[in-house]
Each structure stands twice: as C-alpha cells, then as structure tokens.
C-alpha atoms as a PDB file:
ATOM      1  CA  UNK A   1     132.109 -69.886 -66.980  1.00  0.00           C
ATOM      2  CA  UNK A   2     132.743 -70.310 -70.758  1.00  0.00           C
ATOM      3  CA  UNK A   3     132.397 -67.739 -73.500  1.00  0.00           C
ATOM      4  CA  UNK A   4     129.009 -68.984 -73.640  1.00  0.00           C
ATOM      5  CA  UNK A   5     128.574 -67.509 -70.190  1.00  0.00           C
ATOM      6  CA  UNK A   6     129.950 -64.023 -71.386  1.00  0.00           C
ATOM      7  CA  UNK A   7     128.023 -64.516 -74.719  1.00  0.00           C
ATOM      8  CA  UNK A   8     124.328 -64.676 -72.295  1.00  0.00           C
ATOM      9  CA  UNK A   9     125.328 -62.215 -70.173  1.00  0.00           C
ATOM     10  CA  UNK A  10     126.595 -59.587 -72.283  1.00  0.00           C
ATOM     11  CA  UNK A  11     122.888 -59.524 -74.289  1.00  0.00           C
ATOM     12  CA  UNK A  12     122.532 -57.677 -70.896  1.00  0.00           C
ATOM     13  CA  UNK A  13     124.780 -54.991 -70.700  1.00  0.00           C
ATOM     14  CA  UNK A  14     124.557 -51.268 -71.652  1.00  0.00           C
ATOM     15  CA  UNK A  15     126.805 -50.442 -74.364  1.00  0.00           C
ATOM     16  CA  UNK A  16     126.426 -46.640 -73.609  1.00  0.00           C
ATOM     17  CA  UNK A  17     128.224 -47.282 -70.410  1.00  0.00           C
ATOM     18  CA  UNK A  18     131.345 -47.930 -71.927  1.00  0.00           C
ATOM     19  CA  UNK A  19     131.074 -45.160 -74.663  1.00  0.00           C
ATOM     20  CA  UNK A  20     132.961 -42.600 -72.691  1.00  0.00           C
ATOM     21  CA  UNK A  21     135.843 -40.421 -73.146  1.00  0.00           C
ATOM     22  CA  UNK A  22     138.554 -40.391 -70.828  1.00  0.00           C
ATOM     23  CA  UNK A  23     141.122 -38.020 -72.063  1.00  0.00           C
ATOM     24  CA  UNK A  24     142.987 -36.626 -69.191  1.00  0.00           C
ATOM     25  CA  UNK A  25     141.996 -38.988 -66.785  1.00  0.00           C
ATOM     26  CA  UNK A  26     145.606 -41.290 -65.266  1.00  0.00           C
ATOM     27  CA  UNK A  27     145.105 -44.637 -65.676  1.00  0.00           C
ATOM     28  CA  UNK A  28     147.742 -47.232 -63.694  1.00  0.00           C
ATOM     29  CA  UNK A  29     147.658 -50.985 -65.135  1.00  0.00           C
ATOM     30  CA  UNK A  30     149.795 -53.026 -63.329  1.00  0.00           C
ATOM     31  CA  UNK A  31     150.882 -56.678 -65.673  1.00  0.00           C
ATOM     32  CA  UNK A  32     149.556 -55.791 -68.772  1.00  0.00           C
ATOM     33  CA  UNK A  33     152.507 -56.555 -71.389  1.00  0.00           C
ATOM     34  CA  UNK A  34     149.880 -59.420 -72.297  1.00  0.00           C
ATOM     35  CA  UNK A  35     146.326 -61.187 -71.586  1.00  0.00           C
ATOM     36  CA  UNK A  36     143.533 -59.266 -69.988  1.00  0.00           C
ATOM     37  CA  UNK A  37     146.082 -56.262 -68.343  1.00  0.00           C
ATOM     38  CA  UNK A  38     146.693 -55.604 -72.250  1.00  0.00           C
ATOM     39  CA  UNK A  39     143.105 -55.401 -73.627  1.00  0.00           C
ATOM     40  CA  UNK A  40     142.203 -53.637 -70.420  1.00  0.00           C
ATOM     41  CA  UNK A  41     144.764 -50.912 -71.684  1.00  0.00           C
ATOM     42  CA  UNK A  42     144.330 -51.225 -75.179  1.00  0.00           C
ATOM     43  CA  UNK A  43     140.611 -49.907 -74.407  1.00  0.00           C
ATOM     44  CA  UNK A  44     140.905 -47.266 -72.034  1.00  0.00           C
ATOM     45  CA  UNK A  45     143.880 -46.079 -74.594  1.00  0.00           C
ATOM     46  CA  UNK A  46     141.461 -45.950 -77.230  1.00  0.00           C
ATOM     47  CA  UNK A  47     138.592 -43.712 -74.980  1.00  0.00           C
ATOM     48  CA  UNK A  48     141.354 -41.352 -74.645  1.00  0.00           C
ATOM     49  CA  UNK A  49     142.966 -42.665 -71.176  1.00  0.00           C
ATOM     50  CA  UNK A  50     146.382 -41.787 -70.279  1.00  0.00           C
ATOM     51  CA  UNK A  51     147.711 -44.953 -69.245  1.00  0.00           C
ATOM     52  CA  UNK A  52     150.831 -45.929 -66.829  1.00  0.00           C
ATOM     53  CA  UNK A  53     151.907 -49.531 -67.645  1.00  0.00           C
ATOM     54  CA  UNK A  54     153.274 -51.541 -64.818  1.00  0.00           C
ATOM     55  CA  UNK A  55     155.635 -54.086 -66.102  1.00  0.00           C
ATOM     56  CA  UNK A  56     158.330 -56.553 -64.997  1.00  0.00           C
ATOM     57  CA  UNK A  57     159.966 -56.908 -68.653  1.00  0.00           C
ATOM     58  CA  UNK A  58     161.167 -53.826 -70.203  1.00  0.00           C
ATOM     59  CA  UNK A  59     161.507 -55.486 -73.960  1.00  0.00           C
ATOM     60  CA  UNK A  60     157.753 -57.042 -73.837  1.00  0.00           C
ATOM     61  CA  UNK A  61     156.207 -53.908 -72.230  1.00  0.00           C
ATOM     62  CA  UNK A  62     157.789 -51.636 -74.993  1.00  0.00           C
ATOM     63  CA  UNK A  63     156.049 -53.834 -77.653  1.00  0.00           C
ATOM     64  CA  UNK A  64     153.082 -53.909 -75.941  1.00  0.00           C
ATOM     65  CA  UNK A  65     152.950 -50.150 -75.694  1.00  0.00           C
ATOM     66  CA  UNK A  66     153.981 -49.504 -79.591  1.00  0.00           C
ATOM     67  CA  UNK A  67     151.244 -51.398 -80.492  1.00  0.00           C
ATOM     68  CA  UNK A  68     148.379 -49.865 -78.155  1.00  0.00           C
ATOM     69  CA  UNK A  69     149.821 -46.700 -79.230  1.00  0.00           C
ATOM     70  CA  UNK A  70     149.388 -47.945 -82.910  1.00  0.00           C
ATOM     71  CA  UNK A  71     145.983 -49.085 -82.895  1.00  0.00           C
ATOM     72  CA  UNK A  72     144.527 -46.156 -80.277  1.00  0.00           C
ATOM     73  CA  UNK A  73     146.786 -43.070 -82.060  1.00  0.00           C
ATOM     74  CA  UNK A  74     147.011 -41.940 -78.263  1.00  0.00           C
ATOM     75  CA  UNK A  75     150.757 -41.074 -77.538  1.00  0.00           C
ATOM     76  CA  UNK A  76     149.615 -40.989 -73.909  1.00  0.00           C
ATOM     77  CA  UNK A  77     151.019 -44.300 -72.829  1.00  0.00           C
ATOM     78  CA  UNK A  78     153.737 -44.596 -70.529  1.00  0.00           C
ATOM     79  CA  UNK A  79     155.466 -48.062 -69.549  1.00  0.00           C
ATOM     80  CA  UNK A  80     157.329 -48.090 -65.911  1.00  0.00           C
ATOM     81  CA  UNK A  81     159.417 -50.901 -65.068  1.00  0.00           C
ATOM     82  CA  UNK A  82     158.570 -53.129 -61.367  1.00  0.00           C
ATOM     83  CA  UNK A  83     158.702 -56.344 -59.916  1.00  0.00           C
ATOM     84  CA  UNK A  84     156.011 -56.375 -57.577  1.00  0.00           C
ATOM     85  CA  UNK A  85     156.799 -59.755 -56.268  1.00  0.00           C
ATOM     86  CA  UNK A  86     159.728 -56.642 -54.264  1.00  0.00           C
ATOM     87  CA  UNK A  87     158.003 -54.988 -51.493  1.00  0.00           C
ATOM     88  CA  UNK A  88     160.723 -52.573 -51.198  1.00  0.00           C
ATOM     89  CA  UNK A  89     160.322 -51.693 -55.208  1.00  0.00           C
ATOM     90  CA  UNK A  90     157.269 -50.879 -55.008  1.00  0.00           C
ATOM     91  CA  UNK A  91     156.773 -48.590 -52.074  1.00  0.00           C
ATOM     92  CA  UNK A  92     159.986 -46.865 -53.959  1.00  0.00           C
ATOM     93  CA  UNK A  93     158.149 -46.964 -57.164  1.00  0.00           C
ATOM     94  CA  UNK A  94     154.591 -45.662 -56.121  1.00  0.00           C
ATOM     95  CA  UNK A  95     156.403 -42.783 -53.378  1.00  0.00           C
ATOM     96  CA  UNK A  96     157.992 -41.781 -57.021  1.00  0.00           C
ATOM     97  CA  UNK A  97     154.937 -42.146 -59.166  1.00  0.00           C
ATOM     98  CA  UNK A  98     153.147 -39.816 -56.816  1.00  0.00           C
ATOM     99  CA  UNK A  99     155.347 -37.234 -56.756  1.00  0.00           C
ATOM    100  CA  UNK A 100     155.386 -36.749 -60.440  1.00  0.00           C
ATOM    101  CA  UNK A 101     152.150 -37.759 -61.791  1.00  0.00           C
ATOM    102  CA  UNK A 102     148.308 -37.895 -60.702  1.00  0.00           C
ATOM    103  CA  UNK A 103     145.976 -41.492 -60.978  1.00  0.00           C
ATOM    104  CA  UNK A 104     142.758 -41.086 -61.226  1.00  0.00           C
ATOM    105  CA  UNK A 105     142.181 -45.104 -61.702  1.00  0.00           C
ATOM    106  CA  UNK A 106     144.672 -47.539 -60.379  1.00  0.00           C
ATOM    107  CA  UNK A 107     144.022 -51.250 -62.089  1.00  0.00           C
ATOM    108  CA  UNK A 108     145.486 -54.047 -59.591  1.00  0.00           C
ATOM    109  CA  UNK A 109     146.297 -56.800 -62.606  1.00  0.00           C
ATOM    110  CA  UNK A 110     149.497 -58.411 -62.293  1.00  0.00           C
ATOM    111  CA  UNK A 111     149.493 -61.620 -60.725  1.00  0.00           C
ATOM    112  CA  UNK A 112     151.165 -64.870 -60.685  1.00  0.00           C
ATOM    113  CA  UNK A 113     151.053 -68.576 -60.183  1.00  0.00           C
ATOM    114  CA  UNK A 114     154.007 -70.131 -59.029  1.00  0.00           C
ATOM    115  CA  UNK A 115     153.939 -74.106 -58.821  1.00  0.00           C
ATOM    116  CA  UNK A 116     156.306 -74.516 -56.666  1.00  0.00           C
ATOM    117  CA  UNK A 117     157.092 -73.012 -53.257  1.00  0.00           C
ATOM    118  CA  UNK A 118     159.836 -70.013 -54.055  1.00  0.00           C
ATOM    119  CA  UNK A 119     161.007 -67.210 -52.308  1.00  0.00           C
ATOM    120  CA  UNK A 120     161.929 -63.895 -53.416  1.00  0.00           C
ATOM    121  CA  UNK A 121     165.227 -62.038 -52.435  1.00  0.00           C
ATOM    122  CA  UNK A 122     163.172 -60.543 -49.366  1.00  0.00           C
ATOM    123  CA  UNK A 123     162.346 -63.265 -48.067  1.00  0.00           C
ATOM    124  CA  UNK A 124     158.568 -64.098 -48.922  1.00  0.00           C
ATOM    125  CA  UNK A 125     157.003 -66.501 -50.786  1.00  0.00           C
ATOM    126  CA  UNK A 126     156.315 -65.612 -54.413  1.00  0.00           C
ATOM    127  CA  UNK A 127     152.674 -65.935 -54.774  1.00  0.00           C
ATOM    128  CA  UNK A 128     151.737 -64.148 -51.755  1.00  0.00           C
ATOM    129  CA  UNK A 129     154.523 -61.325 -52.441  1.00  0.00           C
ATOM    130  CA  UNK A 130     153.341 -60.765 -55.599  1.00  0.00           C
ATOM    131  CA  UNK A 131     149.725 -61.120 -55.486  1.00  0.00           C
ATOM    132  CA  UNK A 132     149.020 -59.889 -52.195  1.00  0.00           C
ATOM    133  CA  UNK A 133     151.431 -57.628 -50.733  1.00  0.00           C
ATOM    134  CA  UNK A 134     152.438 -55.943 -53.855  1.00  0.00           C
ATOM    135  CA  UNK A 135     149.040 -55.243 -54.419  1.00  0.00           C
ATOM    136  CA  UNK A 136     148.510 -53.613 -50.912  1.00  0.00           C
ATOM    137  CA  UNK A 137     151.431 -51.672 -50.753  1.00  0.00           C
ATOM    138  CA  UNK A 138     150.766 -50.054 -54.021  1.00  0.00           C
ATOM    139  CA  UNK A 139     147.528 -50.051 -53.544  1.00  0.00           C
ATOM    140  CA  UNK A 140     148.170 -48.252 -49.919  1.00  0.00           C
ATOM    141  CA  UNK A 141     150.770 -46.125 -51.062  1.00  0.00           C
ATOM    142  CA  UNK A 142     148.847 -44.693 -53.516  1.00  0.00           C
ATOM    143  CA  UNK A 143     145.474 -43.681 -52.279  1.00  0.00           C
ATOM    144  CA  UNK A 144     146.930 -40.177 -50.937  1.00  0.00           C
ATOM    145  CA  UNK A 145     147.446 -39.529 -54.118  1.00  0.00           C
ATOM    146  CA  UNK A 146     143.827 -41.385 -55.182  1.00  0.00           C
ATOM    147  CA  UNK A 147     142.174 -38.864 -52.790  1.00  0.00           C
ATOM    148  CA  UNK A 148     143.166 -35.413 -54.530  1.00  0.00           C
ATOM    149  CA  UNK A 149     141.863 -36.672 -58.252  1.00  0.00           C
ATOM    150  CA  UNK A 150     138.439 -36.476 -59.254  1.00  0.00           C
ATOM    151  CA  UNK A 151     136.082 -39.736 -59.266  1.00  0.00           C
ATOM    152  CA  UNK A 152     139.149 -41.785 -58.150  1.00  0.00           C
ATOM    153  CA  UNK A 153     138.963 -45.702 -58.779  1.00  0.00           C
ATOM    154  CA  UNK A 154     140.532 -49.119 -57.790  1.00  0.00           C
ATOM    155  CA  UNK A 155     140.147 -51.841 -59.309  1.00  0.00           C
ATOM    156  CA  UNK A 156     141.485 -55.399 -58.380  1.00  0.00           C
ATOM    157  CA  UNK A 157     141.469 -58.401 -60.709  1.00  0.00           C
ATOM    158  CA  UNK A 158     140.837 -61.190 -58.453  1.00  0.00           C
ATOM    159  CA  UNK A 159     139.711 -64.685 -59.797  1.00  0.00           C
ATOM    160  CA  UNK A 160     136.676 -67.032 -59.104  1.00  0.00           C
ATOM    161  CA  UNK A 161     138.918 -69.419 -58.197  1.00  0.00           C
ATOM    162  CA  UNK A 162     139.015 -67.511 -54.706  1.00  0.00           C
ATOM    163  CA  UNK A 163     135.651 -68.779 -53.890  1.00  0.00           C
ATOM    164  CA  UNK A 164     137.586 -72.445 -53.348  1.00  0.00           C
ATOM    165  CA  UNK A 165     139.239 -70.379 -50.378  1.00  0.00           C
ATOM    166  CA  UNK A 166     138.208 -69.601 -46.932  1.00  0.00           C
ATOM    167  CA  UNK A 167     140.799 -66.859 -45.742  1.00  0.00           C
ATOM    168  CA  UNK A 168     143.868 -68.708 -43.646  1.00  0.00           C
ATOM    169  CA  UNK A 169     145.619 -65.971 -42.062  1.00  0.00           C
ATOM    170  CA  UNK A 170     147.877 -68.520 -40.042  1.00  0.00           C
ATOM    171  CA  UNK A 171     149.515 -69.688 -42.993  1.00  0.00           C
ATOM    172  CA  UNK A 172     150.249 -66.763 -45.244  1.00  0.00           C
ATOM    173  CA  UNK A 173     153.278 -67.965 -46.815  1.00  0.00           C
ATOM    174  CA  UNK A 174     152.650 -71.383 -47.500  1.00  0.00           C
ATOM    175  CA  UNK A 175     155.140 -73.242 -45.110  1.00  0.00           C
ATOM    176  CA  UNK A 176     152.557 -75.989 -43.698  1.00  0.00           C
ATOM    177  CA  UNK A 177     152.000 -78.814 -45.250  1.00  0.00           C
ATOM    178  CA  UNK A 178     152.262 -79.458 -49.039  1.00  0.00           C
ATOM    179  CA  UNK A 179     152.415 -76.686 -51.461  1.00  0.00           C
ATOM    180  CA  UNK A 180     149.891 -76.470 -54.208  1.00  0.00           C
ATOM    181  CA  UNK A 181     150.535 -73.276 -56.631  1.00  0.00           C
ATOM    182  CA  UNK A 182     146.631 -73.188 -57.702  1.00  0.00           C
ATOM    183  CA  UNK A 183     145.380 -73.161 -54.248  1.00  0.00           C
ATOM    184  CA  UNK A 184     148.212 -70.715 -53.012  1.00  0.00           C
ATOM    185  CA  UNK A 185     146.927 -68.343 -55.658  1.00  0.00           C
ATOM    186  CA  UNK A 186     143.580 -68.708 -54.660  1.00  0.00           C
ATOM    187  CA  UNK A 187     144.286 -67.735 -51.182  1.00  0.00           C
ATOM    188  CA  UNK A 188     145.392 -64.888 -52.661  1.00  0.00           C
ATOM    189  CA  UNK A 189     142.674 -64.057 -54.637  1.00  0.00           C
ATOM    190  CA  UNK A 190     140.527 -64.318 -51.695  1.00  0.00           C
ATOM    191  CA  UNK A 191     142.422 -62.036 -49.750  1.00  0.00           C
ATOM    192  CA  UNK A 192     142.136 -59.202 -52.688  1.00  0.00           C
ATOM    193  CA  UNK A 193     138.621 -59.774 -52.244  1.00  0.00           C
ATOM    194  CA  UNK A 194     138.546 -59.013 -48.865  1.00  0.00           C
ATOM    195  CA  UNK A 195     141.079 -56.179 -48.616  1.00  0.00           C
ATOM    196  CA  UNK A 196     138.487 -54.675 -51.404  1.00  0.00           C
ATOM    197  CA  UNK A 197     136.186 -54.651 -48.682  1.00  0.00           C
ATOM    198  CA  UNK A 198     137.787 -53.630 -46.084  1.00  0.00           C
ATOM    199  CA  UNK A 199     139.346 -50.124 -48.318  1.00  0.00           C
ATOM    200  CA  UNK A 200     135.995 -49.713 -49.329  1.00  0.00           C
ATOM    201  CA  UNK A 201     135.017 -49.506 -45.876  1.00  0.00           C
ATOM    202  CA  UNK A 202     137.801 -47.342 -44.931  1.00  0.00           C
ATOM    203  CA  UNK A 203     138.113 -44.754 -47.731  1.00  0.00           C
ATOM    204  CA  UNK A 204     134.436 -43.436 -48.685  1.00  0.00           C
ATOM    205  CA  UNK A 205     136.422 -41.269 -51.176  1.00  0.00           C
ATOM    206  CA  UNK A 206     137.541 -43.777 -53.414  1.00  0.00           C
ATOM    207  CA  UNK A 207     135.472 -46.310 -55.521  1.00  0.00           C
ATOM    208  CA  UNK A 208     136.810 -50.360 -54.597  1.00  0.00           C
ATOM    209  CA  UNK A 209     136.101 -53.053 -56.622  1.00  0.00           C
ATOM    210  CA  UNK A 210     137.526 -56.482 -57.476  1.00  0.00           C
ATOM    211  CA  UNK A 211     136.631 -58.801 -59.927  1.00  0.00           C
ATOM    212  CA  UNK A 212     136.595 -62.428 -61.857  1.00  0.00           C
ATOM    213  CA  UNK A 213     137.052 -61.561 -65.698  1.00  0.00           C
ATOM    214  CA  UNK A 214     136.163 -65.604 -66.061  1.00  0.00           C
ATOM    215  CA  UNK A 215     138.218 -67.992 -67.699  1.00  0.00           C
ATOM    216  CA  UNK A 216     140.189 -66.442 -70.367  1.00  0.00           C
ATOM    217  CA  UNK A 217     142.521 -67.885 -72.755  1.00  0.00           C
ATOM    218  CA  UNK A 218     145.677 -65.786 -71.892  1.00  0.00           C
ATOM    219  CA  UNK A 219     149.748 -66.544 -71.888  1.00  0.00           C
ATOM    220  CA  UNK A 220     149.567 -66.498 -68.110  1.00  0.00           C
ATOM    221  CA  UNK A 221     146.434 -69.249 -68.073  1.00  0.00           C
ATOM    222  CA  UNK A 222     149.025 -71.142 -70.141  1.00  0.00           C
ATOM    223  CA  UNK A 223     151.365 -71.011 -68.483  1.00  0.00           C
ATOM    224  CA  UNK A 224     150.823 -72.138 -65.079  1.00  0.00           C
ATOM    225  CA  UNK A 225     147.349 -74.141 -65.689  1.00  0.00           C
ATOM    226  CA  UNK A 226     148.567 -76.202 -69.337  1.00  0.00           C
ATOM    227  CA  UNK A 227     146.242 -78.951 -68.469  1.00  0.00           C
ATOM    228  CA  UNK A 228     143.145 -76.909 -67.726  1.00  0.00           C
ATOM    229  CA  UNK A 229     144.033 -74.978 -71.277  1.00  0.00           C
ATOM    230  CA  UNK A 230     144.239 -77.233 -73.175  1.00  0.00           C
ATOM    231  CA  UNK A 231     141.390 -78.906 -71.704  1.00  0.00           C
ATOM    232  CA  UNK A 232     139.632 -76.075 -72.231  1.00  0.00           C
ATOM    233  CA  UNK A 233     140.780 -73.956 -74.819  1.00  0.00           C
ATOM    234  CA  UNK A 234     137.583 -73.997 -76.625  1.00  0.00           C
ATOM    235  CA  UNK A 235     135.647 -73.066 -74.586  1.00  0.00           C
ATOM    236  CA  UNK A 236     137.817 -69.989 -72.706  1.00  0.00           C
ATOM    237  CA  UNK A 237     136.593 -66.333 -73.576  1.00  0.00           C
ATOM    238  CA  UNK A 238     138.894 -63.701 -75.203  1.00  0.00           C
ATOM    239  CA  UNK A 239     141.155 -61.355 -73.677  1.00  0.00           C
ATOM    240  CA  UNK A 240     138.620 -58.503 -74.696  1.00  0.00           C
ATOM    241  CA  UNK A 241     135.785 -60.270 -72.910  1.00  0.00           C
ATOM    242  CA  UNK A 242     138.287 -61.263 -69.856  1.00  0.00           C
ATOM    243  CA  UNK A 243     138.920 -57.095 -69.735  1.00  0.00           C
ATOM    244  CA  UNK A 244     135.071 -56.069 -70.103  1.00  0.00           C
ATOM    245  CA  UNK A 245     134.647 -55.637 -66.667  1.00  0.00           C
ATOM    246  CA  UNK A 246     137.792 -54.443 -65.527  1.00  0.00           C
ATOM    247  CA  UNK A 247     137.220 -51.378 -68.013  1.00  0.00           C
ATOM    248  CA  UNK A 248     133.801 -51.157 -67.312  1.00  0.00           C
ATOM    249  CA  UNK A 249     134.406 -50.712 -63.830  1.00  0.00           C
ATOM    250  CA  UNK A 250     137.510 -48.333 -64.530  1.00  0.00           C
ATOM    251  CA  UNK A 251     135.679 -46.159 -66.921  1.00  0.00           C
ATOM    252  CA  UNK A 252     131.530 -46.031 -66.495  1.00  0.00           C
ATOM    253  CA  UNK A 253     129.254 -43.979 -64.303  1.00  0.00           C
ATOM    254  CA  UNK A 254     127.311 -47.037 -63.798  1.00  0.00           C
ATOM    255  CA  UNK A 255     129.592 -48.923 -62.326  1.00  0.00           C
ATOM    256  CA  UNK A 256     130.573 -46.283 -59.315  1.00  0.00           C
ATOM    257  CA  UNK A 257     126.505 -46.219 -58.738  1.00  0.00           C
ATOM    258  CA  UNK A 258     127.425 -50.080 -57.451  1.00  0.00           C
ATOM    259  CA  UNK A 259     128.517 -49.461 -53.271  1.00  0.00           C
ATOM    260  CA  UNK A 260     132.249 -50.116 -52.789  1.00  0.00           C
ATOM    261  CA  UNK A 261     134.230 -53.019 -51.246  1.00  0.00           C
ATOM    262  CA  UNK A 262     131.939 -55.409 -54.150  1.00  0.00           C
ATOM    263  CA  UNK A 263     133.361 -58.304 -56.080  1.00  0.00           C
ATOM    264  CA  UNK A 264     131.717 -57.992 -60.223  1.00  0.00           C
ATOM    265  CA  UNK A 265     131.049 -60.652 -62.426  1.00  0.00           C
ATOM    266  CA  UNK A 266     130.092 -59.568 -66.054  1.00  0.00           C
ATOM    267  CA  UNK A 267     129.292 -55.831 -64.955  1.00  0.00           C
ATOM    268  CA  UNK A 268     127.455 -57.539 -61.886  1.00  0.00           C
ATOM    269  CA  UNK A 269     128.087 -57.706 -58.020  1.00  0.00           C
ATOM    270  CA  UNK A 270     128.066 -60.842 -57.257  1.00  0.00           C
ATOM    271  CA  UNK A 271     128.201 -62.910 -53.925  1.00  0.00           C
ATOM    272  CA  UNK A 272     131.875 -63.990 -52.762  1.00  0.00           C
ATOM    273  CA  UNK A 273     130.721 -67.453 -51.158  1.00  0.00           C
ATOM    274  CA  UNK A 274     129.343 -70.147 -53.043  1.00  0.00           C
ATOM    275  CA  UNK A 275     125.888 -71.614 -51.376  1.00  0.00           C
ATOM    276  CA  UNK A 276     126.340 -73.188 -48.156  1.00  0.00           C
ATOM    277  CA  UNK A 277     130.051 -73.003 -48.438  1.00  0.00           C
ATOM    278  CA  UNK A 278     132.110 -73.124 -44.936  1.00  0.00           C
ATOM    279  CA  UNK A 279     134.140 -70.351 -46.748  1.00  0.00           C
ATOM    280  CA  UNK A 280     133.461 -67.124 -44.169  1.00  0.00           C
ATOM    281  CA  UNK A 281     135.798 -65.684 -42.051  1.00  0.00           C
ATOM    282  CA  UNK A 282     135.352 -63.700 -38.912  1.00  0.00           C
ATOM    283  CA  UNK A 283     136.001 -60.198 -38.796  1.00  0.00           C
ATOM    284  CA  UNK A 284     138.807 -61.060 -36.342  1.00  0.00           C
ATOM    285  CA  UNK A 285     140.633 -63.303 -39.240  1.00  0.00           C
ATOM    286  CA  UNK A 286     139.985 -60.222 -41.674  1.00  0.00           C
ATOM    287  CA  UNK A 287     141.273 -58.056 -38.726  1.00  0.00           C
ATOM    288  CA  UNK A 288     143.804 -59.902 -38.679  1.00  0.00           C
ATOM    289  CA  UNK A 289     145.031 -60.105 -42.538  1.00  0.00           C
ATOM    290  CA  UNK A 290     144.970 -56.460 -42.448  1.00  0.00           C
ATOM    291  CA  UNK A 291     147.180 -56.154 -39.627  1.00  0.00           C
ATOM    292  CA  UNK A 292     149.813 -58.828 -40.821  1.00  0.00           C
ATOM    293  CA  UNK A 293     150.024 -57.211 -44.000  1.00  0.00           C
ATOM    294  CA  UNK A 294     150.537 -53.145 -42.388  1.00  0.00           C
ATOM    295  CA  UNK A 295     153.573 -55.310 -40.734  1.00  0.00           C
ATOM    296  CA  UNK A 296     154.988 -56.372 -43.553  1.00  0.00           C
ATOM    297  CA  UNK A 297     154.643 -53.609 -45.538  1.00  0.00           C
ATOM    298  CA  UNK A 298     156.262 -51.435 -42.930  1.00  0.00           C
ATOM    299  CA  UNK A 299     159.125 -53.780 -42.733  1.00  0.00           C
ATOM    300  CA  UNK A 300     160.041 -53.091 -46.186  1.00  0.00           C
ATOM    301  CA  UNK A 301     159.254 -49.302 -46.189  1.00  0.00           C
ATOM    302  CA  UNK A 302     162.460 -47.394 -47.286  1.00  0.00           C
END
C-alpha cells in the first residue's frame, strides 16, 4: 500500500478522465483545511469547481482557502464552519446549505481518530459521532437537494483499514470492553462502506462511492498513528496521490460508468473483504445499522 503501489497502478490510469472542466458544478468537501480533503479541493478548484469547504477551525480553513484560491485563480471557494462530531449542527447546517445553494458533488472527508474513549456534548462517542453519524446525517439531509442537480455524486473517504472490521452493530459506541481508537475508527470505516451500499441501493439517482486513498502521509496520519508514521514515512504516498481517487470519482465520466454502492482503490472497485475473511455481515446486521442510525439522527433533528 506504499507509493510504490500508487506508482504501478497509476501507469494504468487514463489521464483524459481527469481533464475535465467543472465550472458551475457545487462541490461540498467536508475536513479539508489539510491532507487529502485539501488536495481533493485544490484540484477540483483548479478544473473550475465551485467548492464549499466544511471545516471545524475557522483560522486554518481561511488559510487553506487563500491559498487554493491562489494557486487555482478560482474565487469560487467558499469555507463554512461545522463540527460534525454535533448531530444537531449539522442537520442545522445542511437544512441551511440547501436552502441557499445547489451540490452537485458532496465529498464525505472529515474524519477522526480519537485514542481514547470521549464523548461529545450530545452524548455520543467521538469517533462514531464524527465519522459515522455526521456523515449520514449530512449525507441524508442532503440528497433532496442531490436529486434536483445534474449528474449528482457522493463520495465517502473510507479507509482500508475497514477491511480489519466485521460490522458490530451491538456495540456502536464503544462501551464494551477496552477501547482501542484504531479499531473504533475502523468500525467506522466499515460502516461508510456499507451505508455506500445501501444509498446506492436506495437512490438510483445519485452516484455512491467510497473509497481507500491508501496510506498517505497527512497531519491527521500524524497525529493519531505517530508510530505507524514514522515507521513509515518513507514509504507513505502524497496528499495528491491520497486525493486521486476521490477527484477522480467526483469529477470523471468514467468513474459514474462504475455501478453505485462500490468501494475504489486507485480508480478501481475493489472487493470490501479480504480472502476468506469472517468479515460479512447479514443483511439483518446492515438492516440494522441503518435503522440505529435513522434513530439517532432523528433524535437530534431540530
């Protein structure tokens, strides 16, 4: 999963797919003040995208915007303050966004790793709140909205990690037994992966995908995973390679000739289990997920 790996597969790819021009197509990138989130909108800025950027920190999001505005000259970049570890804020937020503005492409990026077991002021554990329920809510909130624009798109940046996981919908929150951080945000990567499926499944209209931009060397990598950075640090891709796929997905006609619900490695679907892993769930434990979840985001519905 090293550069090396992007390096071989990318002597594959079509370089015409991602020589496009987006201009006046609504681009939403939640988390991308930094890492991949930022190259993701750094390119689709530079096609001509309009992009919304979905931050938690005013100051860092401003910079981050000056500069993609620098380096693309598009003036088209708008930054929108959120926490979406708060269910409530971003029902409130996306109810808003709607109202005001169309998306054409809605980027599911921001994510976090918390190493130990915290709660946010609703109530919920951080990882899951963040990760998963922000991510539907938004993600459900906006695909009325999804529906009226032309060739609408979502992507989800899930992780590779996920394929660790088999889905536990008994223990969303992390309250039995010890808490690990890395395997907590696994969990939730799995469960991006198979709420991708199940939208795809349930709204023909809109393209679904989810992805593993590999192993990039990013602040949030850093961060919560020092050992495996510096570990590995030679051998992690780019931010630009780690965004590839998100933006190819986002932008291409190739990649909406892929079916929906699929998780993409390097511009390719790729299977969600490893070989002969006891990973699977039933479709009652996916039923399931999906049901928790509508309670919990009703629960904090304004």
């Amino acid at each position: 999963m090293a550069w090396s790996g992007y390096e071989a597969a990318a002597k594959h790819f079509c370089p015409a797919d991602l020589d496009v021009n987006v201009t006046g197509r609504s681009f939403m990138i939640t988390g991308c003040n930094s890492g991949i989130g930022k190259a993701a909108a750094q390119e689709i800025a530079n096609k001509g995208g309009t992009v919304h950027m979905v931050c938690r920190n005013r100051e860092r999001a401003e910079a981050a915007r000056e500069e993609i505005v620098e380096r693309s000259k598009n003036q088209n970049v708008y930054v929108h303050i959120l926490d979406m570890s708060s269910a409530r804020q971003v029902w409130e937020f996306a109810n808003n966004f709607s109202i005001n503005n169309t998306v054409h492409v809605l980027i599911n990026n921001a994510g976090c790793m918390v190493n130990q077991r915290e709660l946010t002021e609703e109530g919920l554990e951080k990882n899951f709140a963040t990760n998963t329920l922000g991510t539907y809510i938004l993600t459900k909130a906006l695909i009325p909205a999804l529906k009226k624009a032309e060739d609408p798109r979502v992507v989800t940046v899930s992780s590779g990690g996920m394929l660790t996981q088999k889905l536990n919908v008994d223990d969303l929150q992390f309250e039995k037994g010890t808490f690990d951080g890395t395997m907590a945000y696994a969990q939730n990567k799995r469960q991006q992966v198979i709420l991708t499926w199940e939208w795809g499944s349930q709204h023909k209209e809109i393209h679904f995908s989810c992805m593993h931009p590999g192993w990039a060397d990013t602040p949030a990598v850093k961060t919560s995973m020092p050992s495996f950075h510096a570990k590995m640090q030679s051998k992690l891709r780019t931010e630009a390679m780690g965004a590839d796929t998100i933006v190819w997905l986002a932008v291409s006609a190739a990649a909406v000739k892929q079916p929906s619900g699929l998780f993409f490695q390097d511009r390719k679907a790729v299977a969600t289990h490893l070989p002969l892993a006891s990973t699977r769930s039933t479709p009652q434990e996916e039923e399931k997920l999906l049901t928790m979840l509508e309670e919990f985001a009703l629960k904090f519905k304004l």
